[in-house]
Protein backbone atom coordinates (compact mmCIF):
# COMPACT_ATOMS: atom_id res chain seq x y z
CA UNK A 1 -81.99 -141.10 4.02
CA UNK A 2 -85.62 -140.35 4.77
CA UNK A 3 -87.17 -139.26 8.00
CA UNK A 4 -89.65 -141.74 9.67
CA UNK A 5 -93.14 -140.63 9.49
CA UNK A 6 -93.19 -140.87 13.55
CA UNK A 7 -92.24 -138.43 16.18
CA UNK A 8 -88.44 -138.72 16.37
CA UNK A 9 -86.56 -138.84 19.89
CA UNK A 10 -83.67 -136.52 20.06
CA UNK A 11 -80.80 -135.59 21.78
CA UNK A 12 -78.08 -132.83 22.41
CA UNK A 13 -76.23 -133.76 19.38
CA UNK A 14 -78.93 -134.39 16.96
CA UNK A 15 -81.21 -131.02 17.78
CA UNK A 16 -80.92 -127.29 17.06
CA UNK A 17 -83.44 -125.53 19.46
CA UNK A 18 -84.36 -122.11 19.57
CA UNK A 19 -87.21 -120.14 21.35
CA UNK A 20 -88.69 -117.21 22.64
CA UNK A 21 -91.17 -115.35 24.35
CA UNK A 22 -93.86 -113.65 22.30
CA UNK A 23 -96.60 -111.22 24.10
CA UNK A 24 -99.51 -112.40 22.59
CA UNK A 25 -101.58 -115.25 24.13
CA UNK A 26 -101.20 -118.71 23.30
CA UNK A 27 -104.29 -118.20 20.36
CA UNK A 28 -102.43 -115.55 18.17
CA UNK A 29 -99.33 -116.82 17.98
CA UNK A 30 -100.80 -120.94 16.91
CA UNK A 31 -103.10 -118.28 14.42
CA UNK A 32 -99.46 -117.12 13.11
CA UNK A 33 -98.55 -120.83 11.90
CA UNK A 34 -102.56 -122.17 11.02
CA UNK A 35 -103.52 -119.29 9.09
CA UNK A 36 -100.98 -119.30 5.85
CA UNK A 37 -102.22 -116.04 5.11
CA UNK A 38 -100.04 -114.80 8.02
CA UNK A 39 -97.42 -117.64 7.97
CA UNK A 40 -96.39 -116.50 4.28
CA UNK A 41 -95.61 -113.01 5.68
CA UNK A 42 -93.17 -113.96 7.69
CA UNK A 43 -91.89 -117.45 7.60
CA UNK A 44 -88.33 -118.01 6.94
CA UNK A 45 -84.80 -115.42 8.02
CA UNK A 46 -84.32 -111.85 6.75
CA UNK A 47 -85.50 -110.29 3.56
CA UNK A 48 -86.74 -113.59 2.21
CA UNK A 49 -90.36 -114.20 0.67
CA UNK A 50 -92.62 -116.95 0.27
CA UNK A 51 -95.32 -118.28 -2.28
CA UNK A 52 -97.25 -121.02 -1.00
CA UNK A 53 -98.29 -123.85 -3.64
CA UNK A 54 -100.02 -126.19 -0.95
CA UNK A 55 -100.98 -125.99 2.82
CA UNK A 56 -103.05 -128.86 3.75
CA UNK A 57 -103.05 -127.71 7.42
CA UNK A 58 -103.91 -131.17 9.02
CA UNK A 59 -101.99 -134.29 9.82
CA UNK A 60 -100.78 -135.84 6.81
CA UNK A 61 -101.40 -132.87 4.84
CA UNK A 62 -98.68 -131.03 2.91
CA UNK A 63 -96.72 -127.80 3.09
CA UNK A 64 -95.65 -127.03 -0.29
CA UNK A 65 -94.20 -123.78 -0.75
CA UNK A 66 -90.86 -121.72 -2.47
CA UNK A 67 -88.68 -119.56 -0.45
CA UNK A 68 -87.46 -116.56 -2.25
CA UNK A 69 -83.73 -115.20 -1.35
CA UNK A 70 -83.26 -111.44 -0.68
CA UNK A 71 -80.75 -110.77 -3.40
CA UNK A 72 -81.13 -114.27 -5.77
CA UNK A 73 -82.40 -118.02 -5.51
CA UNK A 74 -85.65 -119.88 -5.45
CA UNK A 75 -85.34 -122.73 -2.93
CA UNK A 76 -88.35 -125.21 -3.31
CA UNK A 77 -89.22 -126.67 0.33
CA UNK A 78 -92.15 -129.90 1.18
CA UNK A 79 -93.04 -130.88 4.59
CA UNK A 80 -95.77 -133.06 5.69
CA UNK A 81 -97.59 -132.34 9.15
CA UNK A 82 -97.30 -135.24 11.52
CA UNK A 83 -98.74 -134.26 14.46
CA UNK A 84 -101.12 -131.07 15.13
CA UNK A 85 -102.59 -130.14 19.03
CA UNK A 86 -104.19 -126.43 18.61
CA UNK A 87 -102.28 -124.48 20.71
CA UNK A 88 -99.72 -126.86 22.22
CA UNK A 89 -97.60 -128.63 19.33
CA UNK A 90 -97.11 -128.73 15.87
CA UNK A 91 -94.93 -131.44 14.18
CA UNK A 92 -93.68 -131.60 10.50
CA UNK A 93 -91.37 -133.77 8.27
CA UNK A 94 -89.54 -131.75 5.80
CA UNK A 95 -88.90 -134.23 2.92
CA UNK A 96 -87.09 -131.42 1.10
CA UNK A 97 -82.76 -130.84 1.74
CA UNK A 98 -81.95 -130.44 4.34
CA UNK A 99 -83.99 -132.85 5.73
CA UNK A 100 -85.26 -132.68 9.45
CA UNK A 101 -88.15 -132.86 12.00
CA UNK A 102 -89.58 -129.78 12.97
CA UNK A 103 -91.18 -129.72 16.53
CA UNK A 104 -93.05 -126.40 17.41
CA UNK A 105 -94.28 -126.20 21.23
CA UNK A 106 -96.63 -123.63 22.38
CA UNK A 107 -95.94 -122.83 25.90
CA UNK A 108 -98.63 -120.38 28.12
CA UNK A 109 -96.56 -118.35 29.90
CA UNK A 110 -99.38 -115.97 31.56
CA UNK A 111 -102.79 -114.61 29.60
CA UNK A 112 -100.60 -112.55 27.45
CA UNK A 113 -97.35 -114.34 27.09
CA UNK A 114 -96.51 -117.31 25.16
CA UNK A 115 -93.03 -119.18 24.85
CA UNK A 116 -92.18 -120.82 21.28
CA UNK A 117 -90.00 -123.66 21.27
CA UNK A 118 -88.37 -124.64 17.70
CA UNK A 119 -86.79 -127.99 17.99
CA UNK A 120 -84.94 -129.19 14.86
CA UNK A 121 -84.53 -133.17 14.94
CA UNK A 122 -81.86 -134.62 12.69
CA UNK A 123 -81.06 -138.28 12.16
CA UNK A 124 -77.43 -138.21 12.58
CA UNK A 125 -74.85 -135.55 14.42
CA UNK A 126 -73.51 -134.76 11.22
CA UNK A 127 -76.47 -133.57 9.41
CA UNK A 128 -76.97 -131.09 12.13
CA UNK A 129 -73.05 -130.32 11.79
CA UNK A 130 -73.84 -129.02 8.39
CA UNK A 131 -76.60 -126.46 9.96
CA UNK A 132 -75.58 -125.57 13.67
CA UNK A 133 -73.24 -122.70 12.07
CA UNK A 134 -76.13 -120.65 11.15
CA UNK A 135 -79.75 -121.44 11.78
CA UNK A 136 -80.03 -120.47 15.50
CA UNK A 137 -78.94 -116.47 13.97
CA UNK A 138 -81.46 -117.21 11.16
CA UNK A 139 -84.56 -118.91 13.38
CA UNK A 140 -83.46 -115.70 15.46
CA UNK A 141 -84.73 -113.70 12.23
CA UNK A 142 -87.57 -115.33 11.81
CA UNK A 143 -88.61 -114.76 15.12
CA UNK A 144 -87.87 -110.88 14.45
CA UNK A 145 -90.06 -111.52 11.51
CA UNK A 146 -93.01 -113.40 13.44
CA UNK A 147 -93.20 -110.46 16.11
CA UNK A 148 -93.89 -107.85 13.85
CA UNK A 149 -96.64 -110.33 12.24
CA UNK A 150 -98.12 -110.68 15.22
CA UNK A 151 -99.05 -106.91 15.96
CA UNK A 152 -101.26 -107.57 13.19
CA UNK A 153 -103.20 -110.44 13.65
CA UNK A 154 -106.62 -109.64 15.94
C-alpha cells in the first residue's frame, strides 16, 4: 500500500513520536537536516553509515540514499519531501519498507534551545505494530548521534 502524497492525519495508534531538546538555536539544528553534508554524518541509530545517491532538498525532490549496518547489511532507503518550512517543519514520504510519513517539527524553545519533534505516521495500527518495539531506542540513537553533529556545525 502506498502513502498519499498529502500530509497524513494521525493518531495514538498509528504514530511513533520521539523528541528532544537540542542547545543550539532553531538555525543549526534545520542546518543539521538541509545541509546533507552534515545529515550523512549522523542520520540513522548506532554505528551505522550513510552514502547519499540523491538529495533534492525541496518539495518533491528525492532522498535517495543506503544505510550501512555496523557489523553487515546495505539497506537501500527513498523518500520524497512533501512539505519544507525553514526552520519549522519538514515532511517526507518514505516510499522504501517500511513505509511511513516522517514529520520533523522545529520548536524555539529560547535563543539557544530548540525542541525536535519526530512523528512517524503509519497507515494502519499494524504497520506501526511491526516498529513500536524498537525505533523510539533507535530515534533515541540518532538523536545521540545528531548532538555530537551539532557541536560542529557554525
Amino acid at each position: 500500500m502506498e502513502l498519499p502524497m498529502q500530509i497524513l492525519g494521525s493518531t495514538p495508534e498509528t504514530e511513533i513520536v520521539s523528541s528532544r531538546i537540542f542547545k543550539v538555536n532553531v538555525e543549526t539544528l534545520f542546518r543539521a537536516f538541509s545541509d546533507p553534508k552534515h545529515l550523512k554524518s549522523w542520520w540513522g541509530p548506532k554505528g551505522f553509515s550513510n552514502t547519499f545517491h540523491t538529495f533534492e532538498f525541496k518539495e518533491g525532490g528525492t532522498w535517495k540514499f543506503t544505510i550501512h549496518g555496523p557489523e553487515k547489511g546495505n539497506y537501500e532507503n527513498e523518500c520524497v519531501f512533501l512539505k519544507i518550512i525553514p526552520n519549522e517543519l519538514l515532511v517526507w514520504n518514505r516510499i522504501s519498507q517500511p513505509l511511513f510519513q516522517m514529520h520533523l517539527t522545529f520548536e524555539k524553545v529560547d535563543k539557544a534551545n530548540t525542541r525536535l519533534i519526530f512523528k512517524m505516521l503509519f497507515n494502519t495500527s499494524e504497520e506501526r505494530a511491526k516498529l513500536i518495539s524498537f525505533v523510539p531506542e533507535k530515534n533515541e540513537e540518532n538523536f545521540d548521534k545528531l548532538e555530537n553533529v551539532l557541536l560542529q556545525i557554525p
